[in-house]
PDB file of N, CA and C in Angstrom:
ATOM      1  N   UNK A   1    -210.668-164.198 -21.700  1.00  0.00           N
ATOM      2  CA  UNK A   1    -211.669-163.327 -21.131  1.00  0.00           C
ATOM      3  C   UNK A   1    -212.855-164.123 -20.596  1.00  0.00           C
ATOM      4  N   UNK A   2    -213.266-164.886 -21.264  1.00  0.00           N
ATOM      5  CA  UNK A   2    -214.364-165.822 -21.177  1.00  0.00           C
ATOM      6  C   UNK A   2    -213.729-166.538 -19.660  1.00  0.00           C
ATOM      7  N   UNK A   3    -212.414-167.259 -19.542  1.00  0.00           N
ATOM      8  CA  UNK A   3    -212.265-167.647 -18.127  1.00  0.00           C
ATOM      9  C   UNK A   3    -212.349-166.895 -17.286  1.00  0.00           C
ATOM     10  N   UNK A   4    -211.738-165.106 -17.298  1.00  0.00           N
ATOM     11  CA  UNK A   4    -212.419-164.811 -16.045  1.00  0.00           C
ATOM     12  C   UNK A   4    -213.702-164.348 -15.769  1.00  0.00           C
ATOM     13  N   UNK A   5    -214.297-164.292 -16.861  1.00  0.00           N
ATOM     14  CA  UNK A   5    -215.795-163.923 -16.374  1.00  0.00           C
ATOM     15  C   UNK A   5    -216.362-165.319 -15.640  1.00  0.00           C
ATOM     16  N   UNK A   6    -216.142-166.721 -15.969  1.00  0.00           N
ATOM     17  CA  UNK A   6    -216.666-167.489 -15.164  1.00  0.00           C
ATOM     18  C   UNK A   6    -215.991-167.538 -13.752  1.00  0.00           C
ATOM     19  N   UNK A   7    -214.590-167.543 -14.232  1.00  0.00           N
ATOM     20  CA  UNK A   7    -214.172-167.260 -12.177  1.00  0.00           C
ATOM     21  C   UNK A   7    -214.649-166.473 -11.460  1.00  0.00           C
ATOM     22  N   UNK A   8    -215.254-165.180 -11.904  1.00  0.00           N
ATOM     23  CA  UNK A   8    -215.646-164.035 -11.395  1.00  0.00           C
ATOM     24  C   UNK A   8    -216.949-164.349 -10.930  1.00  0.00           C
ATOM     25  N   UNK A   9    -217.720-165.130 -11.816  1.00  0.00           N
ATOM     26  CA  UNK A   9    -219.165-165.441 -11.490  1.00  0.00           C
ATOM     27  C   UNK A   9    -219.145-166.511 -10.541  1.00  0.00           C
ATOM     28  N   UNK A  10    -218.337-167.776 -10.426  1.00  0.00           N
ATOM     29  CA  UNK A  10    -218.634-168.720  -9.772  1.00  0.00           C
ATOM     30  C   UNK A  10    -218.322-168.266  -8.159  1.00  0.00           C
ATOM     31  N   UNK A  11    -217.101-166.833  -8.303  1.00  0.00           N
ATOM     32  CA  UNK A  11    -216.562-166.738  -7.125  1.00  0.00           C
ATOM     33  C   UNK A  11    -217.667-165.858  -6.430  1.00  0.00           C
ATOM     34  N   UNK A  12    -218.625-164.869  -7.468  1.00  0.00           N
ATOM     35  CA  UNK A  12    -219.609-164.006  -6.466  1.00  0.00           C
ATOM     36  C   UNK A  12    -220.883-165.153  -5.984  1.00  0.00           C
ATOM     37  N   UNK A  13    -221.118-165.797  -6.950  1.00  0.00           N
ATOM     38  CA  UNK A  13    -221.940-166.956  -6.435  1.00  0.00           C
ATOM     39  C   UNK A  13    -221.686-167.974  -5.282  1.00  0.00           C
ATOM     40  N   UNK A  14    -220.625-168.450  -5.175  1.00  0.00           N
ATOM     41  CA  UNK A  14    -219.987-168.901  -3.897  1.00  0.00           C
ATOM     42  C   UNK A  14    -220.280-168.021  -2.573  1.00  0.00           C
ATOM     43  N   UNK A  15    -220.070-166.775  -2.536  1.00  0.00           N
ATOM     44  CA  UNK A  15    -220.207-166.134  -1.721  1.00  0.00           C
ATOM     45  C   UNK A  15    -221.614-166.133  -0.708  1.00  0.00           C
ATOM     46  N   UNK A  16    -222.382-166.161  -1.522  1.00  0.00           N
ATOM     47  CA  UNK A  16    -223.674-166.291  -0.525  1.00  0.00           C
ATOM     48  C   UNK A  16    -224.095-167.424   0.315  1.00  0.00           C
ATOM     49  N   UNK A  17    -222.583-168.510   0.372  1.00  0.00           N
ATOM     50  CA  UNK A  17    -222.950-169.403   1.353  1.00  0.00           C
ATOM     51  C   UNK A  17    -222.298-168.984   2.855  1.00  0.00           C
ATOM     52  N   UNK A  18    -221.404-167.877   2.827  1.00  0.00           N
ATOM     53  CA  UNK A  18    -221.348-167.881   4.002  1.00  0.00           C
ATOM     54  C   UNK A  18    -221.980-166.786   4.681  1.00  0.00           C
ATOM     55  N   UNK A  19    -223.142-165.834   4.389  1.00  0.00           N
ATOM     56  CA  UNK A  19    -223.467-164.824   4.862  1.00  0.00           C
ATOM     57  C   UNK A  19    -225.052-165.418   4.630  1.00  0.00           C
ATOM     58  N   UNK A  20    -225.692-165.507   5.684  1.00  0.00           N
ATOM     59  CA  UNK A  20    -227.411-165.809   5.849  1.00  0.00           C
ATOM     60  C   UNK A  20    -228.441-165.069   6.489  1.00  0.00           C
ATOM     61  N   UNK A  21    -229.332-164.490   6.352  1.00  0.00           N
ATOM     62  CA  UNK A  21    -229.973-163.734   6.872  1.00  0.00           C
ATOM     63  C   UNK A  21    -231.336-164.567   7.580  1.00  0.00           C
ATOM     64  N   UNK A  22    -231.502-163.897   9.220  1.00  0.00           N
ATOM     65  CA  UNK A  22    -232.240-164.332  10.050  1.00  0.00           C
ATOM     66  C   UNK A  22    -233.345-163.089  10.714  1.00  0.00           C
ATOM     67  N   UNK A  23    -234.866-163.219  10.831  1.00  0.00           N
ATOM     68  CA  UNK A  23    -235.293-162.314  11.774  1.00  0.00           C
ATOM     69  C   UNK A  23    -235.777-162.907  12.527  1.00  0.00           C
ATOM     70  N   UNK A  24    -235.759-161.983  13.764  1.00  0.00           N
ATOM     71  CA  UNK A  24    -236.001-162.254  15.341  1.00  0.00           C
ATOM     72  C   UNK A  24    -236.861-160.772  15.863  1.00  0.00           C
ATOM     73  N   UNK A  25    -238.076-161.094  15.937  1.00  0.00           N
ATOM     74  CA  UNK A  25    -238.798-160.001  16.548  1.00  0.00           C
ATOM     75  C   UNK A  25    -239.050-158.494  15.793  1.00  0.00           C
ATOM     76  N   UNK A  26    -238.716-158.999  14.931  1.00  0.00           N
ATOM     77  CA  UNK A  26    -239.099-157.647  13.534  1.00  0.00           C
ATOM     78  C   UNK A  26    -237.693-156.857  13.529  1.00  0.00           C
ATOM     79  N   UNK A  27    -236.573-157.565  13.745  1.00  0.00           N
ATOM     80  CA  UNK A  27    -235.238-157.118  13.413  1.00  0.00           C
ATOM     81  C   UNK A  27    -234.603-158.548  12.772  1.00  0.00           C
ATOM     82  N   UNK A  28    -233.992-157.602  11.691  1.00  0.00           N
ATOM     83  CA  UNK A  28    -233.160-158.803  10.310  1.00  0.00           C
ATOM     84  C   UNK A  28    -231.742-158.794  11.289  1.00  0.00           C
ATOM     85  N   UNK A  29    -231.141-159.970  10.970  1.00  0.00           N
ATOM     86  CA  UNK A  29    -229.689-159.682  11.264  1.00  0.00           C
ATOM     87  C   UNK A  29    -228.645-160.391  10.612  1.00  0.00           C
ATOM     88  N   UNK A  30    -227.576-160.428   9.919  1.00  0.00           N
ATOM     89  CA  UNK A  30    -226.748-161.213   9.047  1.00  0.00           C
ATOM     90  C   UNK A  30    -225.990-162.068   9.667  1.00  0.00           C
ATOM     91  N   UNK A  31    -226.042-163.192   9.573  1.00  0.00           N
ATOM     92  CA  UNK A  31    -225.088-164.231  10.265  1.00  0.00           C
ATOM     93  C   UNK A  31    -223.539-164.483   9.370  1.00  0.00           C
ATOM     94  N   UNK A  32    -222.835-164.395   9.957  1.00  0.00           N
ATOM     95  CA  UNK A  32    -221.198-164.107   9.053  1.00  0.00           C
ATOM     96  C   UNK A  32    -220.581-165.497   9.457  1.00  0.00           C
ATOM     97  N   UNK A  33    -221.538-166.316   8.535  1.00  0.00           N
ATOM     98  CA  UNK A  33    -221.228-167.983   9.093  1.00  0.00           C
ATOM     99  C   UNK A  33    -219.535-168.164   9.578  1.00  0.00           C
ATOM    100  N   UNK A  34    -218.919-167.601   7.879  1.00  0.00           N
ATOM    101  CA  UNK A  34    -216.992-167.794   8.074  1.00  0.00           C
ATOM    102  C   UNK A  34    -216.857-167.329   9.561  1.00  0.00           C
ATOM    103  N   UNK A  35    -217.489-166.032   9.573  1.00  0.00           N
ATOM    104  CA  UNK A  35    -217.041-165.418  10.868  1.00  0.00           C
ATOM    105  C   UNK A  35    -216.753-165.936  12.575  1.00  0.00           C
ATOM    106  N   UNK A  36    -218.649-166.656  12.798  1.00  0.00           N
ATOM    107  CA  UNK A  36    -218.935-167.111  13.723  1.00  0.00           C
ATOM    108  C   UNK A  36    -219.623-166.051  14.153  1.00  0.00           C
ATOM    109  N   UNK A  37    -220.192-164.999  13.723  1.00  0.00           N
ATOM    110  CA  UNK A  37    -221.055-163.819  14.450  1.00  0.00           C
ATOM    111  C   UNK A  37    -221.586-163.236  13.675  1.00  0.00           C
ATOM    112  N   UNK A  38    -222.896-162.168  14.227  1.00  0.00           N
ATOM    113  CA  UNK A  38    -224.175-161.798  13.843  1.00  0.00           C
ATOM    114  C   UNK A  38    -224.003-160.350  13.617  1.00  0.00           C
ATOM    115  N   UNK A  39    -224.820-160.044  12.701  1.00  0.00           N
ATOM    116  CA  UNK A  39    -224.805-158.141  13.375  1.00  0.00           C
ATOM    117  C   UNK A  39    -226.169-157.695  12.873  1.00  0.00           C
ATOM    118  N   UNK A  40    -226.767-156.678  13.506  1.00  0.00           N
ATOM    119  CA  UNK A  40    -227.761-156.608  13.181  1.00  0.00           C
ATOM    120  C   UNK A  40    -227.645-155.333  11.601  1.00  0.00           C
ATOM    121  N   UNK A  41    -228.335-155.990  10.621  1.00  0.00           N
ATOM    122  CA  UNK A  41    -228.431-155.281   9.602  1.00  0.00           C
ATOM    123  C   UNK A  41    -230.021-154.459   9.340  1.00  0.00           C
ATOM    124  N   UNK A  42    -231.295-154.540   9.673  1.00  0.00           N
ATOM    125  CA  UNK A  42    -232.449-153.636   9.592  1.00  0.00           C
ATOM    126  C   UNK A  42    -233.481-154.026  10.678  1.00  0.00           C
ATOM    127  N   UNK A  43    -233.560-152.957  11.339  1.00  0.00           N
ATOM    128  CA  UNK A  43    -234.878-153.063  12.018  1.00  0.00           C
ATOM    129  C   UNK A  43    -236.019-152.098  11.815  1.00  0.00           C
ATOM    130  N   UNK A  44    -236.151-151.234  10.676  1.00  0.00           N
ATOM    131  CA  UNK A  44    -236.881-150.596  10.307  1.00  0.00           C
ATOM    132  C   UNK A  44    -238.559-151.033  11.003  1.00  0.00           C
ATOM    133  N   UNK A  45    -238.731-152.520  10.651  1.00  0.00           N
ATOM    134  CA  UNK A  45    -240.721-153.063  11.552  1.00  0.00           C
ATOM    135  C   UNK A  45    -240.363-152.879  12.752  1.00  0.00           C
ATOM    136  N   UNK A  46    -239.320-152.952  13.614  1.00  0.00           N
ATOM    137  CA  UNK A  46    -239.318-152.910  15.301  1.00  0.00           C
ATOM    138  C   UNK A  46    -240.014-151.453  15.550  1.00  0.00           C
ATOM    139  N   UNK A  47    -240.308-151.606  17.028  1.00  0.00           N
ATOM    140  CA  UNK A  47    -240.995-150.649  17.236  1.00  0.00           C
ATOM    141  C   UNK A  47    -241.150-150.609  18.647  1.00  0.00           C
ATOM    142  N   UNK A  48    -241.428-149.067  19.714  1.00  0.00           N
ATOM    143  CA  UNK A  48    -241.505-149.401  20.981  1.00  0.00           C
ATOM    144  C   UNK A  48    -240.306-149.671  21.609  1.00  0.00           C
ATOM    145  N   UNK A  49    -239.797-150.368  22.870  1.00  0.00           N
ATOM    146  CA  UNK A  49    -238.789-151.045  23.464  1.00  0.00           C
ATOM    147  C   UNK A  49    -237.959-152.219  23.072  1.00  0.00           C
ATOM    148  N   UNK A  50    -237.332-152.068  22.409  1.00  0.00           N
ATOM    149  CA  UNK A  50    -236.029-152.857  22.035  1.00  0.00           C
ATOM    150  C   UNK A  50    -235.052-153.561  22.859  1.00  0.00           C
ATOM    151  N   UNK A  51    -235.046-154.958  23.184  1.00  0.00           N
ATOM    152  CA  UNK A  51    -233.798-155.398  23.495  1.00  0.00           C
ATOM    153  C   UNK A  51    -233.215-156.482  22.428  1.00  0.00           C
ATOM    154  N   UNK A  52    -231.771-155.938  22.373  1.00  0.00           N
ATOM    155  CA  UNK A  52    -230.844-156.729  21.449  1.00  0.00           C
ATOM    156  C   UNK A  52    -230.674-157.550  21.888  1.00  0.00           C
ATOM    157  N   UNK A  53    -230.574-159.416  21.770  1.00  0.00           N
ATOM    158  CA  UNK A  53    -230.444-160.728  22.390  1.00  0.00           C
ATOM    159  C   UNK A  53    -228.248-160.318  22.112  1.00  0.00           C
ATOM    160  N   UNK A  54    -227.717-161.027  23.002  1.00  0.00           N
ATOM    161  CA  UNK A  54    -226.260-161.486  22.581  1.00  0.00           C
ATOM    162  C   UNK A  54    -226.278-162.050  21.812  1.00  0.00           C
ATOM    163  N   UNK A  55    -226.738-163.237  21.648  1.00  0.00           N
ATOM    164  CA  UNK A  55    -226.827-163.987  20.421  1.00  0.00           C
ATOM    165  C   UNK A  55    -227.676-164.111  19.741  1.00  0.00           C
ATOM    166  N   UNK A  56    -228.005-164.858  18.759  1.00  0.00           N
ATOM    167  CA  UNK A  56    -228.684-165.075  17.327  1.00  0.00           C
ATOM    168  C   UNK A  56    -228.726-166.356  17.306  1.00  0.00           C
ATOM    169  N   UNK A  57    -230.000-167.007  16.626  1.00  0.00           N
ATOM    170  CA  UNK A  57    -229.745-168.557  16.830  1.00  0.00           C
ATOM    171  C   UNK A  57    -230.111-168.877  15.305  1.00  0.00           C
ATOM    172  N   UNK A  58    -229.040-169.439  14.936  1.00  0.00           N
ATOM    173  CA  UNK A  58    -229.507-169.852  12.875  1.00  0.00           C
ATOM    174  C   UNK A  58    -229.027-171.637  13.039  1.00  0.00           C
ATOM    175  N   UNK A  59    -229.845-171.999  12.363  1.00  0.00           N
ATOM    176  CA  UNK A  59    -229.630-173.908  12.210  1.00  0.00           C
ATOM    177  C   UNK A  59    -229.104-174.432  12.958  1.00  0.00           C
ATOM    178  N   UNK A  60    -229.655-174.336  14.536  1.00  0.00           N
ATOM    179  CA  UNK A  60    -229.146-174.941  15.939  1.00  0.00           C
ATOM    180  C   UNK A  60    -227.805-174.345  16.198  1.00  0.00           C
ATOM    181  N   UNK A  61    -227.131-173.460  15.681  1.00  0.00           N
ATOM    182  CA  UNK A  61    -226.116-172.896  16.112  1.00  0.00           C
ATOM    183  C   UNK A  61    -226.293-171.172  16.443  1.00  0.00           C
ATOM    184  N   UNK A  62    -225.739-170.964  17.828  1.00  0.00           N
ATOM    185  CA  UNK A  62    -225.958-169.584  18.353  1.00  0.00           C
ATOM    186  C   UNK A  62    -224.457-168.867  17.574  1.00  0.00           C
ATOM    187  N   UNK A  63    -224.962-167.411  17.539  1.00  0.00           N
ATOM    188  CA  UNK A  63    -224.075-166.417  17.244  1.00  0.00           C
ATOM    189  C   UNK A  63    -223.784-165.058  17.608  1.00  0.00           C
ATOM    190  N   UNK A  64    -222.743-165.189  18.641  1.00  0.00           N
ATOM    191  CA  UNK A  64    -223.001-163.536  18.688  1.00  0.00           C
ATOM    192  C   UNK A  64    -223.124-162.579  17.663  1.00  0.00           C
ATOM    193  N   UNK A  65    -223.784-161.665  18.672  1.00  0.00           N
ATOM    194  CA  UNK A  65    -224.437-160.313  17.809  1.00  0.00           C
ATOM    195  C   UNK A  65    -223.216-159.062  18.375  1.00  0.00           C
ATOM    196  N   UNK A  66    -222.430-158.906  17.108  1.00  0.00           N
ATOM    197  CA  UNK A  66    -221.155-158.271  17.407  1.00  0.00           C
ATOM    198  C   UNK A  66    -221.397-156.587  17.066  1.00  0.00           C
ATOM    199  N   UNK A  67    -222.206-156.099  15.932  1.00  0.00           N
ATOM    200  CA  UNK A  67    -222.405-155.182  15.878  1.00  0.00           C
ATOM    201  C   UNK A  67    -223.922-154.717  15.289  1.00  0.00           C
ATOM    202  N   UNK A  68    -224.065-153.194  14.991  1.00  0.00           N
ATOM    203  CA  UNK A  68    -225.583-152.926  14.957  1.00  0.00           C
ATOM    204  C   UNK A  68    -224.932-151.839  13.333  1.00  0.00           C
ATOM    205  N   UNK A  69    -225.693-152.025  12.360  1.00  0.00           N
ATOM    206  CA  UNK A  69    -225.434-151.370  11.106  1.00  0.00           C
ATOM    207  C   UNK A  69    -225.507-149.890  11.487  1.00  0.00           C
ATOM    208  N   UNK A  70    -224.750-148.758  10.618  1.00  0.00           N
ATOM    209  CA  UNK A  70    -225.426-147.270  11.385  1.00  0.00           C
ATOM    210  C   UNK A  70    -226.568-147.306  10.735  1.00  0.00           C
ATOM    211  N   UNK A  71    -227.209-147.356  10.377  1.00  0.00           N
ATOM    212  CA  UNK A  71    -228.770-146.730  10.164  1.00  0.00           C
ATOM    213  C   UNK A  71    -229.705-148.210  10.386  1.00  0.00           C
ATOM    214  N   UNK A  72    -229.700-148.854  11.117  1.00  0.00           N
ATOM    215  CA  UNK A  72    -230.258-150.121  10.995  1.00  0.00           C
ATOM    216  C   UNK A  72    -231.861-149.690  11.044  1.00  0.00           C
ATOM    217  N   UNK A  73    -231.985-148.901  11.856  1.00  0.00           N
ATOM    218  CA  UNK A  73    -232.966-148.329  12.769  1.00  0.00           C
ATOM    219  C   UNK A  73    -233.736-147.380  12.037  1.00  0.00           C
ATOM    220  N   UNK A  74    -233.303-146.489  11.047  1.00  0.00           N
ATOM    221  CA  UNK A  74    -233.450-145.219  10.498  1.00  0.00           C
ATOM    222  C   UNK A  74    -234.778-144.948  10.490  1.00  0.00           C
ATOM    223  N   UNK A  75    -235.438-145.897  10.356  1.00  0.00           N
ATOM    224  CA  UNK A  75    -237.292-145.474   9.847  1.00  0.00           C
ATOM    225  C   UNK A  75    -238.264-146.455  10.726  1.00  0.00           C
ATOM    226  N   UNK A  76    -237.572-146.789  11.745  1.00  0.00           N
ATOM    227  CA  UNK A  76    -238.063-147.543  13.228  1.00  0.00           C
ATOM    228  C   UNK A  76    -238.765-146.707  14.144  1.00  0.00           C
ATOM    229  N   UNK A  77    -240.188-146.958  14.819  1.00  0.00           N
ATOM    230  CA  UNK A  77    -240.515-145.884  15.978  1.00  0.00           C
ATOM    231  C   UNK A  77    -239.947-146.544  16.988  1.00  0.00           C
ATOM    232  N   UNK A  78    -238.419-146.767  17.145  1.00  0.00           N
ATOM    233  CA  UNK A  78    -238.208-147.462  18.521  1.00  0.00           C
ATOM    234  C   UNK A  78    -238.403-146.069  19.420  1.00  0.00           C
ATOM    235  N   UNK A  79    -238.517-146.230  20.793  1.00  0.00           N
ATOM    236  CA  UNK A  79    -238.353-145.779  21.810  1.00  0.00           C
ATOM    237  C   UNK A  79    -237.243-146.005  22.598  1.00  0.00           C
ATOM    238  N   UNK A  80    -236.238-146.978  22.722  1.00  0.00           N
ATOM    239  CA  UNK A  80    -235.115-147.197  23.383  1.00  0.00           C
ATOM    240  C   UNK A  80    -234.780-148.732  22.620  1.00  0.00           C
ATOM    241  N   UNK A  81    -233.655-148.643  22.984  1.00  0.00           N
ATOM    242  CA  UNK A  81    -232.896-149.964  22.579  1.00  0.00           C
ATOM    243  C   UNK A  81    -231.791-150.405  23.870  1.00  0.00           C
ATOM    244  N   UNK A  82    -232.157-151.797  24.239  1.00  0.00           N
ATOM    245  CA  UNK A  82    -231.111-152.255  25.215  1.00  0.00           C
ATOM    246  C   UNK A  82    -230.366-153.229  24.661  1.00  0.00           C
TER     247      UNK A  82
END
């Protein structure tokens, strides 16, 4: 029992090296390092006119921005999003 609780732990701990979080203009977005792409996860501080960049730029490497969370936005005064 004792072994899998440490496999279990070392394996959720491992995990947070490939998922990093970046903001750009008062929107968070998750970089899915394994992946190679971005998505935007909260923009709740954005506000006004919104444009989404294609990419994401984390530790000299760009990433597309593949998708937008459903509620990323939920408590945002955006006015439009491009």
């Amino acid at each position: 029992m004792k072994k899998l609780f440490l496999f279990i732990t070392l394996l959720t701990l491992g995990m947070g090296v490939w998922a990093q979080e970046v903001t750009v203009n008062n929107v968070r977005y998750t970089i899915d390092i394994s992946a190679g792409s971005a998505f935007v996860y909260r923009g709740d501080d954005a506000s006004g006119a919104l444009t989404i960049p294609s990419t994401v730029r984390y530790n000299g490497k760009d990433y597309p921005v593949t998708s937008i969370g459903a509620n990323a936005f939920y408590l945002s005064g955006l006015t439009s999003v491009v």
